[in-house]
N, C-alpha and C. Protein backbone atom coordinates (compact mmCIF):
# COMPACT_ATOMS: atom_id res chain seq x y z
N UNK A 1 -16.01 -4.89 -1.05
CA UNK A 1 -14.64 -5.34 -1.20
C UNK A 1 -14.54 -6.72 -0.57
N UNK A 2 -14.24 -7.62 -1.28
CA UNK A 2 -13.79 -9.05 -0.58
C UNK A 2 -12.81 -9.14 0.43
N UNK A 3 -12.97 -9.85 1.38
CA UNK A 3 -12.01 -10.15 2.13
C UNK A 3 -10.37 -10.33 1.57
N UNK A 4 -10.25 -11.04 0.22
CA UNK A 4 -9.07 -11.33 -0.13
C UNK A 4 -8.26 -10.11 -0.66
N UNK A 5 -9.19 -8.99 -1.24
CA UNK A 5 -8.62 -7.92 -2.03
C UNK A 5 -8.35 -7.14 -1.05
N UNK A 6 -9.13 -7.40 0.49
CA UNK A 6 -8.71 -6.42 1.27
C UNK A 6 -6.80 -6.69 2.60
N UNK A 7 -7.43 -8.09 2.15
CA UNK A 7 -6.01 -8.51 2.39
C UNK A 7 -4.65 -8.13 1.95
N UNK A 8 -4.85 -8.07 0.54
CA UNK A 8 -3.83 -8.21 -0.72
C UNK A 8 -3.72 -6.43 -0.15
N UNK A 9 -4.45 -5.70 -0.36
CA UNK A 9 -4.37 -3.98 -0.01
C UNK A 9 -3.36 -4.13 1.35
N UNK A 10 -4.07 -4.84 2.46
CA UNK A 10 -3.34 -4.49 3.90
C UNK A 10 -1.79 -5.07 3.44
N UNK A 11 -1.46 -5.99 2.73
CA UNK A 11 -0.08 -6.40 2.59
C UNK A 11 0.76 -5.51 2.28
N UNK A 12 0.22 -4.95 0.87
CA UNK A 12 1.01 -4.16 0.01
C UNK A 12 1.17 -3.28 0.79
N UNK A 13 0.17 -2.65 1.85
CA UNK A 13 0.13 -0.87 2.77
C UNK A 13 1.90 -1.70 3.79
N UNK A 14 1.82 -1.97 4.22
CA UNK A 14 2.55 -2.76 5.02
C UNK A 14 3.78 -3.28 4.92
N UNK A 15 4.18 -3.71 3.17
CA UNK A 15 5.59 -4.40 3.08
C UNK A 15 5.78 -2.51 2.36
N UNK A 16 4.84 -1.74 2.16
CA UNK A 16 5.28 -0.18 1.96
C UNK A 16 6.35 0.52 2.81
N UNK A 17 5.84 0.50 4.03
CA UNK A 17 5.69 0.86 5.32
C UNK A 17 7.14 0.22 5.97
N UNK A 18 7.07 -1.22 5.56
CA UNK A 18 8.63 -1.69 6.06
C UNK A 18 9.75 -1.10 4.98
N UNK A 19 9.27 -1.51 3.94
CA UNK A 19 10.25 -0.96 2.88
C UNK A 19 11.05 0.58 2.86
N UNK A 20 9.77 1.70 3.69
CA UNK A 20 10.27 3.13 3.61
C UNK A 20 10.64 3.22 5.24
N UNK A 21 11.13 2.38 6.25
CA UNK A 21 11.43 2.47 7.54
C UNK A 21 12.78 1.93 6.89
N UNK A 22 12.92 0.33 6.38
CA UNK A 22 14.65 -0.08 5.45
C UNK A 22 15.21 1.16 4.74
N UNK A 23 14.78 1.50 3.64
CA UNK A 23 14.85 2.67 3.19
C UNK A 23 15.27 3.86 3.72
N UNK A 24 14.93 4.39 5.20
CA UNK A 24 14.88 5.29 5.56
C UNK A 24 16.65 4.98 6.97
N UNK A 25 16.47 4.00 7.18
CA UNK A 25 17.55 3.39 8.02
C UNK A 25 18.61 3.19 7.51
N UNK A 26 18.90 2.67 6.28
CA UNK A 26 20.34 2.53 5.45
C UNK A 26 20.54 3.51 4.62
N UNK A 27 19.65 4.44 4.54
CA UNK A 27 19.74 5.85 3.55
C UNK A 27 19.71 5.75 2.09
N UNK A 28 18.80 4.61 1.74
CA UNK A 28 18.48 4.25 0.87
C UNK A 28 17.26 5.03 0.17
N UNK A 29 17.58 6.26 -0.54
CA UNK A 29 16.11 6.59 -0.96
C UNK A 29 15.74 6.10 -1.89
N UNK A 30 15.69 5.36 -3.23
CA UNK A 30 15.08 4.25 -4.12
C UNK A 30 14.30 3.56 -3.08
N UNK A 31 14.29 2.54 -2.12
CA UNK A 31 14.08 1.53 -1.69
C UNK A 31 13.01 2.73 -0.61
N UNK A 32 12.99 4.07 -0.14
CA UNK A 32 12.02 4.45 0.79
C UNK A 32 10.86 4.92 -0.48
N UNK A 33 11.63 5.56 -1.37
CA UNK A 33 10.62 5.95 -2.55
C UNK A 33 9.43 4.77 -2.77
N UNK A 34 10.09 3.74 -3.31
CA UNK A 34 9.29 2.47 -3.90
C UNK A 34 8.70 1.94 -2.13
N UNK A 35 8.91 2.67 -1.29
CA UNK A 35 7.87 1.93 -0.06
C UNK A 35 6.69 3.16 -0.03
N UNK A 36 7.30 4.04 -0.20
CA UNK A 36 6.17 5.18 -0.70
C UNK A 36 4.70 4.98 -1.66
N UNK A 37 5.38 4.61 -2.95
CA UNK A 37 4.79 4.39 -3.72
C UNK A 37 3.99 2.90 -3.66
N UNK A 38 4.57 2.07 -2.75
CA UNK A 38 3.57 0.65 -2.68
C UNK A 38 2.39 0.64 -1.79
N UNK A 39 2.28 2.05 -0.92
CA UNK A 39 2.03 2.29 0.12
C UNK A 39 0.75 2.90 -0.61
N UNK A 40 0.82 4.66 -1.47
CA UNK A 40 -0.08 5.45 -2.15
C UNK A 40 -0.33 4.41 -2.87
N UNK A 41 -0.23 3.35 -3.55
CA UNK A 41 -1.04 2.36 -4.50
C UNK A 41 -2.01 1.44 -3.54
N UNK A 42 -1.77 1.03 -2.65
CA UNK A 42 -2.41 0.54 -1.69
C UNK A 42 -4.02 1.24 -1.11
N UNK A 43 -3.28 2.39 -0.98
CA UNK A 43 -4.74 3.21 -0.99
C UNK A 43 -5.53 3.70 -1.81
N UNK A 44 -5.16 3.92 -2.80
CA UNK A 44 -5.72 4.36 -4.43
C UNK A 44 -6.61 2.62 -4.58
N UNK A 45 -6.22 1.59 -4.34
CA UNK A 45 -6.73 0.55 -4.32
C UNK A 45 -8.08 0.67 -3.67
N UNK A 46 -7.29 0.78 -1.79
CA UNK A 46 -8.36 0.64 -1.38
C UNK A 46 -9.55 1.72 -1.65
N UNK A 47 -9.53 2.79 -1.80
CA UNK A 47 -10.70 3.84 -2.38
C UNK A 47 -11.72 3.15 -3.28
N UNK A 48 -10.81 2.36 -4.31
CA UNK A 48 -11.82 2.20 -5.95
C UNK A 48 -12.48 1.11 -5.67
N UNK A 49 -12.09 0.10 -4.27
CA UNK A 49 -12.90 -0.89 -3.77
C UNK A 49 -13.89 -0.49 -3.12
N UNK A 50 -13.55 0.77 -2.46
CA UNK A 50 -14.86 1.42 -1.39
C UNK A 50 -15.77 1.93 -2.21
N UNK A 51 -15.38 2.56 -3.58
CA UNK A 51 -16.29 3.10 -3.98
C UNK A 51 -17.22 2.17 -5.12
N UNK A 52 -16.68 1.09 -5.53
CA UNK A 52 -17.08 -0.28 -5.92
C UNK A 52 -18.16 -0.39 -5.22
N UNK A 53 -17.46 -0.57 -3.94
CA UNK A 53 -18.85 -1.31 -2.36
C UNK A 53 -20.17 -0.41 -2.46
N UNK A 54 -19.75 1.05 -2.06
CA UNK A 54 -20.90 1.87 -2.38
C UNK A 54 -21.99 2.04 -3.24
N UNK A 55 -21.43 1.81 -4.72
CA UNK A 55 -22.61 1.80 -5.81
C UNK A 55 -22.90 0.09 -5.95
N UNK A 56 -22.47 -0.88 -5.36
CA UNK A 56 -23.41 -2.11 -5.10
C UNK A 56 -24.90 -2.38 -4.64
């Protein structure tokens, strides 16, 4: 996994993470959902990079 893709992963895990704490504070569930979901894409990412790395 490149440094940059692993970047781009830590962002997305992260503006997730703020998004479902906003979300979760103004009682916004759309806005905790979609931090949910930026969050499980983040890791589904990072997996298919690890497993990329592995069969290299």
């Amino acid at each position: 996994m490149s440094f940059v893709d692993k970047a781009k992963n830590a962002a997305e895990d992260a503006l997730g993470k703020a998004k479902e704490v906003v979300g979760d504070i103004t009682d916004n569930k759309d806005l905790k959902a979609e931090g949910k979901t930026d969050q499980g894409s983040a890791g589904v990412k990072k997996i298919g990079e690890n497993i990329k790395d592995t069969f290299k």
